[in-house]
PDB file of N, CA and C in Angstrom:
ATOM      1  N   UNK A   1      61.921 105.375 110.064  1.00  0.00           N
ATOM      2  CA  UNK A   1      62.695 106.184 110.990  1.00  0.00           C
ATOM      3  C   UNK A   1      61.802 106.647 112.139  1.00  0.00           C
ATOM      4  N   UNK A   2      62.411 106.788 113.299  1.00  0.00           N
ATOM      5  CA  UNK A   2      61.504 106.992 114.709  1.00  0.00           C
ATOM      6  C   UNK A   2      61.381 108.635 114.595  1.00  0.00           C
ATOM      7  N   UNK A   3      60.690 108.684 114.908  1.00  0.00           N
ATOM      8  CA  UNK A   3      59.895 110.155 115.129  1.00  0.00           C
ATOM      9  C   UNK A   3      60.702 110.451 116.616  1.00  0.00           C
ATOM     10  N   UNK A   4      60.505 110.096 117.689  1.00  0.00           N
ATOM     11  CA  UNK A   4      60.465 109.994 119.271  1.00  0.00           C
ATOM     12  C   UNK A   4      61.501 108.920 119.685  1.00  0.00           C
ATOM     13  N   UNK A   5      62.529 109.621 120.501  1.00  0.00           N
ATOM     14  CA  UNK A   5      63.564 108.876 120.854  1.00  0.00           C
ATOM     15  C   UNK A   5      64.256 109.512 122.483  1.00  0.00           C
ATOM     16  N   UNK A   6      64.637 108.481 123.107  1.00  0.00           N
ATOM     17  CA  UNK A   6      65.069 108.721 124.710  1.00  0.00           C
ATOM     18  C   UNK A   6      65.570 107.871 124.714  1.00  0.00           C
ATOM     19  N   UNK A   7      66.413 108.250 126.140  1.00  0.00           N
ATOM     20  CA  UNK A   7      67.415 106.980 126.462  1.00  0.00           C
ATOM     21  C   UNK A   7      67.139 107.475 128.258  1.00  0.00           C
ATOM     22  N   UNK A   8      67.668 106.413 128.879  1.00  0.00           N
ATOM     23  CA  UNK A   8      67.435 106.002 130.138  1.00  0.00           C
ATOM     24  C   UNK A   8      68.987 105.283 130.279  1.00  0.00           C
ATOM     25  N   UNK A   9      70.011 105.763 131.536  1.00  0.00           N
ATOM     26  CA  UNK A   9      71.150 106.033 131.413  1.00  0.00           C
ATOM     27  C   UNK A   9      70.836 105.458 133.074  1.00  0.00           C
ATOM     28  N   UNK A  10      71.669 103.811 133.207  1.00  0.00           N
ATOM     29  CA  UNK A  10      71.590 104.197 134.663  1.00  0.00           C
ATOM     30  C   UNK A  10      72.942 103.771 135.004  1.00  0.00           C
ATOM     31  N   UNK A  11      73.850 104.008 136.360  1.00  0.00           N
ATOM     32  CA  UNK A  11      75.552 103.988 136.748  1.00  0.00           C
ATOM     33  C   UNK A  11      75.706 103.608 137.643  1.00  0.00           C
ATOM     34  N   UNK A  12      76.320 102.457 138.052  1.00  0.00           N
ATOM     35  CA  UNK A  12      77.036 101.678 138.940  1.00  0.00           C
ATOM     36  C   UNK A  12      77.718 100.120 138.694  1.00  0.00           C
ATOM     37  N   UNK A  13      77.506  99.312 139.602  1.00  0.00           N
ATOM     38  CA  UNK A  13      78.235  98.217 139.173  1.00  0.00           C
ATOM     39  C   UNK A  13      77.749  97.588 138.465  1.00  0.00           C
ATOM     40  N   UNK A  14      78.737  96.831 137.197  1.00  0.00           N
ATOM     41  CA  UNK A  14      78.376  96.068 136.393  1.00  0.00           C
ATOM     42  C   UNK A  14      77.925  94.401 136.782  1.00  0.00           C
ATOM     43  N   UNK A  15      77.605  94.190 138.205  1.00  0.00           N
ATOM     44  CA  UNK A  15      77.415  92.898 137.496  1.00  0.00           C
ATOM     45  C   UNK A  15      75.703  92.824 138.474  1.00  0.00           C
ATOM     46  N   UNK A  16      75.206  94.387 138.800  1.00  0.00           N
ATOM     47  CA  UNK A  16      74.076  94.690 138.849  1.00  0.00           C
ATOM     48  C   UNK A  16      73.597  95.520 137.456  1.00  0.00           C
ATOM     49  N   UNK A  17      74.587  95.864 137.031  1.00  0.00           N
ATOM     50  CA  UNK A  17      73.809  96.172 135.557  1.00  0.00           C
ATOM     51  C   UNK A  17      73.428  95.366 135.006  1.00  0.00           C
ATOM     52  N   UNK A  18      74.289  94.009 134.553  1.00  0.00           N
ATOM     53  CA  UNK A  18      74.096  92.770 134.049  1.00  0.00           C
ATOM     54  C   UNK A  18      72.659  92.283 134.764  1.00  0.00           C
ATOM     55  N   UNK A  19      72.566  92.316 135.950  1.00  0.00           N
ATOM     56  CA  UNK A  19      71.182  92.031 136.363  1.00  0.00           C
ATOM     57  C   UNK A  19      69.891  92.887 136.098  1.00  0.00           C
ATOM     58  N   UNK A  20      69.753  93.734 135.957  1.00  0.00           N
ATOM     59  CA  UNK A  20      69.072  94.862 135.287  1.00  0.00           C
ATOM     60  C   UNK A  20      69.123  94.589 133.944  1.00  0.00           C
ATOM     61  N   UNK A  21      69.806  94.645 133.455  1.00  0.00           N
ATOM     62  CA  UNK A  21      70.010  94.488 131.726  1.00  0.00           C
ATOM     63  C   UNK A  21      68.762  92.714 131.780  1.00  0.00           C
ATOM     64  N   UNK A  22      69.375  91.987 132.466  1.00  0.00           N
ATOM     65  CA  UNK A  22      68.225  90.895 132.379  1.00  0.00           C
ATOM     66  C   UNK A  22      67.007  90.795 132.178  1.00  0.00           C
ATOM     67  N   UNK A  23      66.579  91.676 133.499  1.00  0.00           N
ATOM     68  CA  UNK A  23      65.348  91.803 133.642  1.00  0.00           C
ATOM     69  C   UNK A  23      64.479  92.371 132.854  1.00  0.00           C
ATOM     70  N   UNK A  24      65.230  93.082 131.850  1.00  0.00           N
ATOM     71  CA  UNK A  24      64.067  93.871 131.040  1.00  0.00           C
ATOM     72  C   UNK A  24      64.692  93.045 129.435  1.00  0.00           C
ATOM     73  N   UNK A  25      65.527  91.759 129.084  1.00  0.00           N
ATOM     74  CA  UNK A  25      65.174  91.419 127.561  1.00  0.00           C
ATOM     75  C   UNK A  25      64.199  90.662 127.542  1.00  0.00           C
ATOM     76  N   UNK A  26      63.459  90.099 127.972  1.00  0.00           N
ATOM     77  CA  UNK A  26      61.834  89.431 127.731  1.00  0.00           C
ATOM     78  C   UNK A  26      60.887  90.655 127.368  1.00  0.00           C
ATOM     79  N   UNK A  27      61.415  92.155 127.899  1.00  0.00           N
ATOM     80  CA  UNK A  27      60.283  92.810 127.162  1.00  0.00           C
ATOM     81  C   UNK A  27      60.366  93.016 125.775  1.00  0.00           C
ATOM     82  N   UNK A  28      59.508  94.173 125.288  1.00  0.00           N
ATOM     83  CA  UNK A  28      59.223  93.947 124.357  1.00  0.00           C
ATOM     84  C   UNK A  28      60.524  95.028 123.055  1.00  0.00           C
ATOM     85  N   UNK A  29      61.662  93.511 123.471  1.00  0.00           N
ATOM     86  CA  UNK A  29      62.807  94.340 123.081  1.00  0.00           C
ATOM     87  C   UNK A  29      63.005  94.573 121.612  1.00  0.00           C
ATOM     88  N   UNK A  30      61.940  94.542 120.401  1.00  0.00           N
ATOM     89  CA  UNK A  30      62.188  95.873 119.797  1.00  0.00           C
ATOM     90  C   UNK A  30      61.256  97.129 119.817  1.00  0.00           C
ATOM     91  N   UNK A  31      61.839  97.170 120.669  1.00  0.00           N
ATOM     92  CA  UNK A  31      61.229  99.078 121.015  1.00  0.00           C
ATOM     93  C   UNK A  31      62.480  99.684 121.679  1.00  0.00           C
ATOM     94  N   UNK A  32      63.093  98.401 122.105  1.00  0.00           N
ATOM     95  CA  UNK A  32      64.552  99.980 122.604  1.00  0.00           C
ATOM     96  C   UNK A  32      65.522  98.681 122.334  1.00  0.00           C
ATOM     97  N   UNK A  33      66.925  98.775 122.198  1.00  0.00           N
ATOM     98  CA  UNK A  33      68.511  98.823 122.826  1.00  0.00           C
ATOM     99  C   UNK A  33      68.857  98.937 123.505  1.00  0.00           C
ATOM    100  N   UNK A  34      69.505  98.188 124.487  1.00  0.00           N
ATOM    101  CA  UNK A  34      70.104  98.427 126.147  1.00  0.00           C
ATOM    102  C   UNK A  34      71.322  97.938 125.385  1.00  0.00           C
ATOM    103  N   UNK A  35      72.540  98.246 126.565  1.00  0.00           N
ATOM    104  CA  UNK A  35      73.795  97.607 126.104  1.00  0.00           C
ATOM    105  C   UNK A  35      74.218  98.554 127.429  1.00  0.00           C
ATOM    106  N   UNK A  36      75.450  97.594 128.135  1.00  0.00           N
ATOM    107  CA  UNK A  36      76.300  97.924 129.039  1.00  0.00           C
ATOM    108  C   UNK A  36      77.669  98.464 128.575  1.00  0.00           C
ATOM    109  N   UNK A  37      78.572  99.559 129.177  1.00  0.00           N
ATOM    110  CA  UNK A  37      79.544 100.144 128.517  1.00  0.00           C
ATOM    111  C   UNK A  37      79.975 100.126 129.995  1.00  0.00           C
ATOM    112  N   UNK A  38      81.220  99.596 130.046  1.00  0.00           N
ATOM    113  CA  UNK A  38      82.649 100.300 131.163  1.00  0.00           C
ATOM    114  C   UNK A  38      83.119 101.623 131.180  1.00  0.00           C
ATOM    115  N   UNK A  39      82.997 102.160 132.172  1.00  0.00           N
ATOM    116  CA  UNK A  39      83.849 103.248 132.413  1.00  0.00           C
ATOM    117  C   UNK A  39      85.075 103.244 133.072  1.00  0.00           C
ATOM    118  N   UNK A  40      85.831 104.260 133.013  1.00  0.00           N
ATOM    119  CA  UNK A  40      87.117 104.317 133.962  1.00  0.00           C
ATOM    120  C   UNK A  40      87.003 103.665 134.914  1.00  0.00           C
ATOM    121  N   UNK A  41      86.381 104.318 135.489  1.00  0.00           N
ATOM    122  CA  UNK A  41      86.647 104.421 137.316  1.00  0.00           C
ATOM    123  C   UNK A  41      85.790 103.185 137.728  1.00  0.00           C
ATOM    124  N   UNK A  42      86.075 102.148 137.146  1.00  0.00           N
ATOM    125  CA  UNK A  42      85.019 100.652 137.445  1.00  0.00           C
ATOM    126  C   UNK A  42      83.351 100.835 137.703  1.00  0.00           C
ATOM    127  N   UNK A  43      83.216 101.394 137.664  1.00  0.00           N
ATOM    128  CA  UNK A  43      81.856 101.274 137.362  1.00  0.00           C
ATOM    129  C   UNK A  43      80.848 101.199 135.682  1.00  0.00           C
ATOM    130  N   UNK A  44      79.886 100.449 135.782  1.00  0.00           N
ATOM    131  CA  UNK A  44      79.438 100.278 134.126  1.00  0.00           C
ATOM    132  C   UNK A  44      78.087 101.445 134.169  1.00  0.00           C
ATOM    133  N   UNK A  45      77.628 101.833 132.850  1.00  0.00           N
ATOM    134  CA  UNK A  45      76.739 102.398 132.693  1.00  0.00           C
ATOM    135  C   UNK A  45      75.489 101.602 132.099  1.00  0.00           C
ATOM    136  N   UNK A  46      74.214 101.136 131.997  1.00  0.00           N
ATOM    137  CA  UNK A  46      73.635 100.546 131.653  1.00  0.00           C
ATOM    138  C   UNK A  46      72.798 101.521 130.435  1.00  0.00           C
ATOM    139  N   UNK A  47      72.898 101.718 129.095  1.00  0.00           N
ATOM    140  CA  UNK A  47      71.924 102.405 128.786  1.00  0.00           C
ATOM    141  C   UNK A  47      70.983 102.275 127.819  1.00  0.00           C
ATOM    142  N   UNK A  48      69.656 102.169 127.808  1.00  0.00           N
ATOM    143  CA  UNK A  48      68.689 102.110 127.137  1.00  0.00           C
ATOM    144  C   UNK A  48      68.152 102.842 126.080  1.00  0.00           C
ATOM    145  N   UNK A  49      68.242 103.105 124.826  1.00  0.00           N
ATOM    146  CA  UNK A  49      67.511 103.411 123.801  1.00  0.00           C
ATOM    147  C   UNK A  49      66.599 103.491 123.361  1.00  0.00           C
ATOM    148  N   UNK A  50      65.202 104.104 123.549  1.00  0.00           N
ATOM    149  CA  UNK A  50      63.651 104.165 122.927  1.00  0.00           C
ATOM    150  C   UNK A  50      63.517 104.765 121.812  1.00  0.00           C
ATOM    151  N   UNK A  51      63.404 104.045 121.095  1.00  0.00           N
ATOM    152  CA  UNK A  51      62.685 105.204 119.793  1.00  0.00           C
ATOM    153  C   UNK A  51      61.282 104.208 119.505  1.00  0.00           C
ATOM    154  N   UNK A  52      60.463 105.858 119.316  1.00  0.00           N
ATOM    155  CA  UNK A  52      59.319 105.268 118.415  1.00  0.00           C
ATOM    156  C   UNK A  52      58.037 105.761 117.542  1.00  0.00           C
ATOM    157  N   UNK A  53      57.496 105.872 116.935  1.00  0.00           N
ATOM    158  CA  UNK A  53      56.641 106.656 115.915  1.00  0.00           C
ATOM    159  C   UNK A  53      55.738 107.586 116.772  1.00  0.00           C
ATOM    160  N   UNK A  54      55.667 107.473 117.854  1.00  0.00           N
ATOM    161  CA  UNK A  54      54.932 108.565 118.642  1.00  0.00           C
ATOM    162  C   UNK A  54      55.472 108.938 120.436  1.00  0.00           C
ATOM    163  N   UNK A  55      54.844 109.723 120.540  1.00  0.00           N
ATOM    164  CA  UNK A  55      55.613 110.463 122.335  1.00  0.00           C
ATOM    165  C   UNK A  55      54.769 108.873 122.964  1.00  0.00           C
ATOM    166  N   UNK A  56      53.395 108.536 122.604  1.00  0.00           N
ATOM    167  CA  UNK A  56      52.610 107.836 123.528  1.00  0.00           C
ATOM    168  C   UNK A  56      53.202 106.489 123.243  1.00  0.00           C
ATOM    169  N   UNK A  57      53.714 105.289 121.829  1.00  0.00           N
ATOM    170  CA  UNK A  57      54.058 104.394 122.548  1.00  0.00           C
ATOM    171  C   UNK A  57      55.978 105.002 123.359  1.00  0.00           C
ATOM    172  N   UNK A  58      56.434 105.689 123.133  1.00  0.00           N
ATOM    173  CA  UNK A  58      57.702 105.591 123.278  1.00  0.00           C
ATOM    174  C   UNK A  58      57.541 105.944 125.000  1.00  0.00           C
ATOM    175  N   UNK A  59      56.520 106.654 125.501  1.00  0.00           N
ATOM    176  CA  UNK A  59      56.149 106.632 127.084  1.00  0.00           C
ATOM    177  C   UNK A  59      55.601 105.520 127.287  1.00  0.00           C
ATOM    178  N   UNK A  60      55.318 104.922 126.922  1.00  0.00           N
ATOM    179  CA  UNK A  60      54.650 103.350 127.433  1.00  0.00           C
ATOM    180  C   UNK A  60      55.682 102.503 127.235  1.00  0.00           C
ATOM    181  N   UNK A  61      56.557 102.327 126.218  1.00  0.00           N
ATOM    182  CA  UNK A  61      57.661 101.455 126.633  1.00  0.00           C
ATOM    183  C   UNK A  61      58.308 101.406 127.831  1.00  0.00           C
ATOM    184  N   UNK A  62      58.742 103.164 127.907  1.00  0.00           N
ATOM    185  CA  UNK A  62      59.496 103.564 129.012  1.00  0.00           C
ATOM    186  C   UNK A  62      58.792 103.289 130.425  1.00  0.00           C
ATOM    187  N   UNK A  63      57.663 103.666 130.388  1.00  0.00           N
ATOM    188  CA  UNK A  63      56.764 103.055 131.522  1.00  0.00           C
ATOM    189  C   UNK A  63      56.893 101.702 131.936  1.00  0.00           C
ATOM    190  N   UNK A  64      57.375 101.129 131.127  1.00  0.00           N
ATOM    191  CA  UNK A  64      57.508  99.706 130.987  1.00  0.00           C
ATOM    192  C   UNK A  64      58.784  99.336 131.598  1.00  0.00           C
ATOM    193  N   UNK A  65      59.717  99.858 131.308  1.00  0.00           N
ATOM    194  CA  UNK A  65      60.968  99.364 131.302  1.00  0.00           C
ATOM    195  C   UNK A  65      61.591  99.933 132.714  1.00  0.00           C
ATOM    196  N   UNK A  66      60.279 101.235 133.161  1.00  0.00           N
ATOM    197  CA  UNK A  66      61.132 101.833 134.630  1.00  0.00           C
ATOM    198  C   UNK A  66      60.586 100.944 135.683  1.00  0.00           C
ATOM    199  N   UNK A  67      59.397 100.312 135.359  1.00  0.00           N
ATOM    200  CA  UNK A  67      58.499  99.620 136.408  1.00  0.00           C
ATOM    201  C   UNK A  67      59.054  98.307 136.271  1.00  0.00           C
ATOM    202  N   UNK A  68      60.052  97.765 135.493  1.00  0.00           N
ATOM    203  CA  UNK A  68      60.768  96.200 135.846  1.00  0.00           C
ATOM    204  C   UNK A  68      62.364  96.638 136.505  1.00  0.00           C
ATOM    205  N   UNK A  69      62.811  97.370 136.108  1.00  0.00           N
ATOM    206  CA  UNK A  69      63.780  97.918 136.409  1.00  0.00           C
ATOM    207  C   UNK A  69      63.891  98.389 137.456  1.00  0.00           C
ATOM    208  N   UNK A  70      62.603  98.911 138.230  1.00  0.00           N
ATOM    209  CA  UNK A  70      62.590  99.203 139.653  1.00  0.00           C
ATOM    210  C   UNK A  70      62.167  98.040 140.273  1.00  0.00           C
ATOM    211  N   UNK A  71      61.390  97.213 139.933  1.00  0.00           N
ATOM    212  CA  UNK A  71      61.229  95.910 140.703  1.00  0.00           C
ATOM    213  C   UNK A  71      62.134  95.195 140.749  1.00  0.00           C
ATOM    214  N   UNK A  72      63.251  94.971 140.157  1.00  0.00           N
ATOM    215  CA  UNK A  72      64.543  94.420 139.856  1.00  0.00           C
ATOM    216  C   UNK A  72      65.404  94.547 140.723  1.00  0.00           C
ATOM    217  N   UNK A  73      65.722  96.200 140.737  1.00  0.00           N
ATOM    218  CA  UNK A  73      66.570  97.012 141.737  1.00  0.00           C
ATOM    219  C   UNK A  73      66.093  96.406 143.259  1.00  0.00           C
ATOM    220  N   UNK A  74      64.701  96.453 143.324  1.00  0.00           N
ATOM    221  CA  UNK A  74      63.987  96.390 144.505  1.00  0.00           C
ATOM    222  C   UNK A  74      64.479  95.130 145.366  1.00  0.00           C
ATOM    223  N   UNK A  75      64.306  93.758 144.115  1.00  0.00           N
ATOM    224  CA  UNK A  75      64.705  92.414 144.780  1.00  0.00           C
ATOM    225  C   UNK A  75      66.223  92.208 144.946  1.00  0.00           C
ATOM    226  N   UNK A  76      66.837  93.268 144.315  1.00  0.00           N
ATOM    227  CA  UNK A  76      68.346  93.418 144.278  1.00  0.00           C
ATOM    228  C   UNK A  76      68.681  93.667 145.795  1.00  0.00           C
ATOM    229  N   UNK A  77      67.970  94.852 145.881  1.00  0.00           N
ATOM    230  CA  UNK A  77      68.360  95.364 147.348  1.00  0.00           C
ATOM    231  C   UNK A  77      68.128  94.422 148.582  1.00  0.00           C
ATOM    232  N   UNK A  78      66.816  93.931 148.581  1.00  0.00           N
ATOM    233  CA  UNK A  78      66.347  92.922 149.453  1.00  0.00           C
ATOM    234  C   UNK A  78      67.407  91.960 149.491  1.00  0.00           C
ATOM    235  N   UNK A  79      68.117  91.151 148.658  1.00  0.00           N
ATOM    236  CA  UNK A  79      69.218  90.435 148.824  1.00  0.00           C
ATOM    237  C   UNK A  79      70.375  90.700 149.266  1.00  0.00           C
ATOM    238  N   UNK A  80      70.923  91.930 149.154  1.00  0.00           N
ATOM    239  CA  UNK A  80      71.970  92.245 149.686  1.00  0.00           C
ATOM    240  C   UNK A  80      71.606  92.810 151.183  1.00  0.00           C
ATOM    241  N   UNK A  81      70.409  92.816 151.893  1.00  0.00           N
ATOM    242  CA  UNK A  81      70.484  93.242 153.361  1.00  0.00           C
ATOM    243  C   UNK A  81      70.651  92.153 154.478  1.00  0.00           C
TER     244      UNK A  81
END
């Protein structure tokens, strides 16, 4: 059982979640759960799950997962300008 657990919750369109959700299953996906959920009002929520036996790896995952996730977003944006 995990000692240390967070989630990372991010909201908008799903078929940039779906792209996000991509980018981070080559990591080192057992250390968290992502999964996309629909909401009402068309937009999806993307959200991520960390658990882990200590604060230090469960911040290093997360470290992990904000720094592809922002590079992601990043090349996301660049395409749509």
């Amino acid at each position: 059982m995990a000692d240390v657990e967070t989630e990372i919750i991010w909201t908008g369109d799903k078929s940039r979640a779906e792209a996000l959700l991509s980018s981070i299953k080559p990591d080192d996906s057992g250390f968290f759960v992502a999964e996309i959920l629909e909401q009402d009002n068309g937009n999806s929520i993307l959200r991520i799950e960390v658990k882990g036996d200590n604060l230090r790896s469960v911040r290093a995952t997360v470290d992990d997962l904000l720094a592809c996730l922002s590079a992601a977003e990043s090349s996301l944006n660049a395409l749509n300008e």
